[in-house]
Protein backbone atom coordinates (compact mmCIF):
# COMPACT_ATOMS: atom_id res chain seq x y z
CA UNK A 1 10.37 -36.75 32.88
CA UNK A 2 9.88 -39.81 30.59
CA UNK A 3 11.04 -39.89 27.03
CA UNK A 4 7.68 -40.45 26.09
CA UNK A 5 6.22 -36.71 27.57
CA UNK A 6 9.82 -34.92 26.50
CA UNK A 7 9.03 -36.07 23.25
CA UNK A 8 5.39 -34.46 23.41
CA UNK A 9 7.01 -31.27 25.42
CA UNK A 10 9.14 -30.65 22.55
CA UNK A 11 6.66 -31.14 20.20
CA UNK A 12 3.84 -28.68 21.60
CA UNK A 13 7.01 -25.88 22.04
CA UNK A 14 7.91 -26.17 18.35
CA UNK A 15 4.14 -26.19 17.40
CA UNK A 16 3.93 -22.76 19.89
CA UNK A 17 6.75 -21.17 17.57
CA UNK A 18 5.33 -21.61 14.70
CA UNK A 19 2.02 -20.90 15.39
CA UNK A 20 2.73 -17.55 17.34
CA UNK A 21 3.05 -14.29 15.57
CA UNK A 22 6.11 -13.42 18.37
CA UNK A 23 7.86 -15.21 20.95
CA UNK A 24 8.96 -13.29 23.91
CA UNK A 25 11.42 -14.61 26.57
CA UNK A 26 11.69 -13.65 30.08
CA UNK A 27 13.97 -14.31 33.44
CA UNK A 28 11.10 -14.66 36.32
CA UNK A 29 13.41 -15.66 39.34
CA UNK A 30 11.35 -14.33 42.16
CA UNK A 31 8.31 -13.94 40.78
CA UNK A 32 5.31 -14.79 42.61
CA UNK A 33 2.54 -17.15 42.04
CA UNK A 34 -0.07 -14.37 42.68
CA UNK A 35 2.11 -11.63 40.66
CA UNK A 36 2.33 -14.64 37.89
CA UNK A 37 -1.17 -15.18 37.79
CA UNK A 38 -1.44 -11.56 37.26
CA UNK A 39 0.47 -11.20 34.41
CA UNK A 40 -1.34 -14.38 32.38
CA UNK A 41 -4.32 -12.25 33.40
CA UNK A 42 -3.03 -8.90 31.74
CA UNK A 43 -1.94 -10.63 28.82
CA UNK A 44 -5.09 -12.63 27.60
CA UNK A 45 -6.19 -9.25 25.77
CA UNK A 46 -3.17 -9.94 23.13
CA UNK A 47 -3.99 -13.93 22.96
CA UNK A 48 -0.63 -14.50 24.50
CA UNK A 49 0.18 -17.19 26.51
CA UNK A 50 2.94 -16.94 28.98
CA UNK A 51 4.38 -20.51 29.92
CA UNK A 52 7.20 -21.68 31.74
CA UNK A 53 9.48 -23.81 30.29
CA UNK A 54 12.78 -26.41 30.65
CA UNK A 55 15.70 -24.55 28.89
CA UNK A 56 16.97 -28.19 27.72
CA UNK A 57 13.52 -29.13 26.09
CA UNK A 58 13.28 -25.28 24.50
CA UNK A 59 16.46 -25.99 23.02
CA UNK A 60 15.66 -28.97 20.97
CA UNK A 61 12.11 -27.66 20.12
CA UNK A 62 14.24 -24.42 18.66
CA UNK A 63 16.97 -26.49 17.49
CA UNK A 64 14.88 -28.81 15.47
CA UNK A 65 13.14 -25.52 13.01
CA UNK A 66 16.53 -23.92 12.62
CA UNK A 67 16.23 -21.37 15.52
CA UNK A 68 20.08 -21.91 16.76
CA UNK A 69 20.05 -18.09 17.16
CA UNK A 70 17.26 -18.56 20.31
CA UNK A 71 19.91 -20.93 21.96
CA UNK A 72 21.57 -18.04 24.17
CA UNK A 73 18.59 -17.11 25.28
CA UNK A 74 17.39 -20.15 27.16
CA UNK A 75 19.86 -19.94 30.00
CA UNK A 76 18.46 -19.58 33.96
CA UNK A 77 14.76 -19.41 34.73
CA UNK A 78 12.63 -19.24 31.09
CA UNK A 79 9.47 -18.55 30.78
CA UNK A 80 8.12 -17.34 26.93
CA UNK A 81 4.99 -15.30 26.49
CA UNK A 82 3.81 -16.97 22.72
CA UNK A 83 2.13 -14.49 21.30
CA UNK A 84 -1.57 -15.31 18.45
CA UNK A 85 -2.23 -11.68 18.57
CA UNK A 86 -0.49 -8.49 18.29
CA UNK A 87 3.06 -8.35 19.48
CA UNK A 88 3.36 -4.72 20.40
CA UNK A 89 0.48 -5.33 22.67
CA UNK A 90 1.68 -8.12 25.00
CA UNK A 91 5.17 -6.33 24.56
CA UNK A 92 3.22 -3.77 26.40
CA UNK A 93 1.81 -5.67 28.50
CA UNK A 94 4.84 -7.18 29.73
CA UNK A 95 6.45 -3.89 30.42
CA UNK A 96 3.80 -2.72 32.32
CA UNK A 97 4.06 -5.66 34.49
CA UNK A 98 8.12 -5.78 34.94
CA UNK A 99 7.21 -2.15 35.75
CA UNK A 100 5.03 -3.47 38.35
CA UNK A 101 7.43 -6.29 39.65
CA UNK A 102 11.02 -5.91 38.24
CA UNK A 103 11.81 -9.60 39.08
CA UNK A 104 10.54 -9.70 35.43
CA UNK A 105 13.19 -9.45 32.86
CA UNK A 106 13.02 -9.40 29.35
CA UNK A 107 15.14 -11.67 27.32
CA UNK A 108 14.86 -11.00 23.72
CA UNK A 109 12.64 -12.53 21.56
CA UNK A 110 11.19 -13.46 18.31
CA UNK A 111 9.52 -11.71 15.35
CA UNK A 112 8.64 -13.41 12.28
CA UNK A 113 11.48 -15.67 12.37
CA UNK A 114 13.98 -13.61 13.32
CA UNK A 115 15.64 -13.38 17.18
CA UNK A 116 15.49 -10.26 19.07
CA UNK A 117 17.64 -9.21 21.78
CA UNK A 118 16.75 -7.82 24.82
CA UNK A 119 16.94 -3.69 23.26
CA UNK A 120 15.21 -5.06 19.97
CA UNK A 121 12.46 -6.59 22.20
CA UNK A 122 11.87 -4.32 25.01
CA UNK A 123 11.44 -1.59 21.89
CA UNK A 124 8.24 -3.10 20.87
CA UNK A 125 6.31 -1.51 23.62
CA UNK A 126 6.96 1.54 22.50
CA UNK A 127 5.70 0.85 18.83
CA UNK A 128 2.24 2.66 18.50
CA UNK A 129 -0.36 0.23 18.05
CA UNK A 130 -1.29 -1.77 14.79
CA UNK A 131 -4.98 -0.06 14.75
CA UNK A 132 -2.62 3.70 14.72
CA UNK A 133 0.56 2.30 12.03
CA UNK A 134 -2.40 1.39 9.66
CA UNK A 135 -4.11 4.36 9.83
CA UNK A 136 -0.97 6.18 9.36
CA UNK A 137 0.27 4.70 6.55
CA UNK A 138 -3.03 4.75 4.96
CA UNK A 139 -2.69 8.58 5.56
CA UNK A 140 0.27 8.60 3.68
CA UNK A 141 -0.66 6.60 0.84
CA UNK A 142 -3.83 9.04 0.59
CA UNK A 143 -2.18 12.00 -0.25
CA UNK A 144 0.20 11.41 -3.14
CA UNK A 145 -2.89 9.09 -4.65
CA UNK A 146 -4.88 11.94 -4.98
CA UNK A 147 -1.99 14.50 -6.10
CA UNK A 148 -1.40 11.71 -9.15
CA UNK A 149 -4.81 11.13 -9.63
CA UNK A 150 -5.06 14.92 -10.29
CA UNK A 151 -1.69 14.95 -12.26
CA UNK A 152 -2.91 12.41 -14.31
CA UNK A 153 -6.44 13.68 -15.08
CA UNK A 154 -5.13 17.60 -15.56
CA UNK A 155 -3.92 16.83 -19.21
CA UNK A 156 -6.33 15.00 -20.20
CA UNK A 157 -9.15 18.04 -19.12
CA UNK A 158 -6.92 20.56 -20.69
CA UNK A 159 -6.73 19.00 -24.03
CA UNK A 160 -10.39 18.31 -23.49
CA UNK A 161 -10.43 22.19 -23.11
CA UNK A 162 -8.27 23.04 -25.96
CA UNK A 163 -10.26 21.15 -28.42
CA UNK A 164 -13.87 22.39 -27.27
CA UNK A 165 -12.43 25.97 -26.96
CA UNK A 166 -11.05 25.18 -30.77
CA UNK A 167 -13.69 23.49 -32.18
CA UNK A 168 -16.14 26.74 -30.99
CA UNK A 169 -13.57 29.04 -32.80
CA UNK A 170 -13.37 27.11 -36.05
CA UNK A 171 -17.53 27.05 -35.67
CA UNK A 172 -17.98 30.15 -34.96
CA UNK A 173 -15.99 31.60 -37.94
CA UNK A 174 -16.95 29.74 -40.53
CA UNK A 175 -18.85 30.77 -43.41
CA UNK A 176 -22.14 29.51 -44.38
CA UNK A 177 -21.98 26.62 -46.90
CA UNK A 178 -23.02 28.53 -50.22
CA UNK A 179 -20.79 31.25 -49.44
CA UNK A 180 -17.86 28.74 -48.27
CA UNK A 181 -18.86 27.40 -51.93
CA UNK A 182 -18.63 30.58 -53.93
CA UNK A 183 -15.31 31.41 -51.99
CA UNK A 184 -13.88 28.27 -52.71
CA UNK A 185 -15.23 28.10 -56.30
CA UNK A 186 -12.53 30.42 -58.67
CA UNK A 187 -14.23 33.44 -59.98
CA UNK A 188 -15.07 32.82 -63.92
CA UNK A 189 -13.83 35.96 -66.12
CA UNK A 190 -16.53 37.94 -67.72
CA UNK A 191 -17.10 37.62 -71.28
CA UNK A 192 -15.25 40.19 -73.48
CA UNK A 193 -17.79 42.35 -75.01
CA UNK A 194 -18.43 41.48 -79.02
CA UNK A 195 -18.47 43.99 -81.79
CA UNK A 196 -21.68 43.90 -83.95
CA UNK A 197 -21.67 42.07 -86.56
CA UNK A 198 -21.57 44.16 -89.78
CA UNK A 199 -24.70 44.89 -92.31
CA UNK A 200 -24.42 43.17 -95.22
CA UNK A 201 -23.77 44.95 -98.53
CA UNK A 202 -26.43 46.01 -100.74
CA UNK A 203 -26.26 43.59 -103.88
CA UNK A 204 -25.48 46.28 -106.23
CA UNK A 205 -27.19 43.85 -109.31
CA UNK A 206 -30.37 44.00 -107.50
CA UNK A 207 -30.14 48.00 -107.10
CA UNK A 208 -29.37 48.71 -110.89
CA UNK A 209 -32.54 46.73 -111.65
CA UNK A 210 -35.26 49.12 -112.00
């Protein structure tokens, strides 16, 4: 191969790794044309494309964005399934198939960044699918929002409680505003009772005048 197209090679496998959501690598020795065209076929429902590749130009793609860890896995015959959808789907879909035709071998892989081996990978097809893990942990998140939703509201309607319930008490026994006055006002003592005033004396004078 020229310099020229190795050049481009490498560049279109280190735009595939970045670009896909997973990376997974497989041994293919033996498979056939018709049971590889198959398998590109089962695999366009998880927008997965399943390419073969040259272990040397693989390792320089990986090589140049810091994916030493990929390097053992691009011994023998290669071929990566680069994955734009969801992994757990085409890791289903390649199980199913190397099911099918065990001249398919899984690898490892890579998620996010980080290299699978072949356990770590081959696990992914029995992850329940994205559609069910969201659902689920919505599920979970549901309940305890509601439980602290109630938690938080519950004090705040019993002190709602407590002061209706109080203010209907203090209503309902108070007096009426001119008695609440007369009961607040102190009582005024009553007036001691006088003794009549005493008749004035006859001006004897005027009596002994005839």
């Amino acid at each position: 191969m020229p310099k020229a197209q190795k050049i481009e090679a490498v560049e279109r496998l280190k735009g595939e790794f970045r670009e896909s959501q997973a990376a997974l690598l497989t041994s293919f020795r033996g498979l056939k044309v018709a049971e590889m065209t198959e398998l590109r076929r089962s695999l366009a429902a998880s927008q997965t494309d399943f390419k073969v590749v040259k272990n040397t130009l693989a390792k320089i793609a990986a090589k140049d964005i810091g994916l030493e860890d990929l390097l053992p896995l691009l011994e023998g015959s290669t071929a990566i399934a680069f994955v734009k959808g969801d992994p757990v789907t085409a890791a289903k879909g390649l199980d199913e198939i190397s099911r099918k035709y065990p001249a398919l071998v899984l690898k490892g892989g890579l998620l996010t960044g980080r290299v699978l081996s072949a356990e770590r990978a081959a696990a992914l097809a029995h992850v329940a699918p994205r559609e069910v893990l969201l659902a689920q942990i919505a599920g979970a998140f549901q309940a305890p929002l509601s439980k602290l939703a109630a938690l938080l509201q519950a004090p705040v309607r019993s002190l709602g409680y407590a002061l209706g319930a109080y203010r209907e008490k203090v209503t309902a026994g108070a007096p009426a505003p001119e008695a609440a006055a007369d009961e607040a006002a102190p009582a005024e003592p009553a007036p001691e009772p006088t003794a009549p005033a005493p008749a004035p004396e006859a001006d004897t004078e005027a009596q002994a005048t005839p």
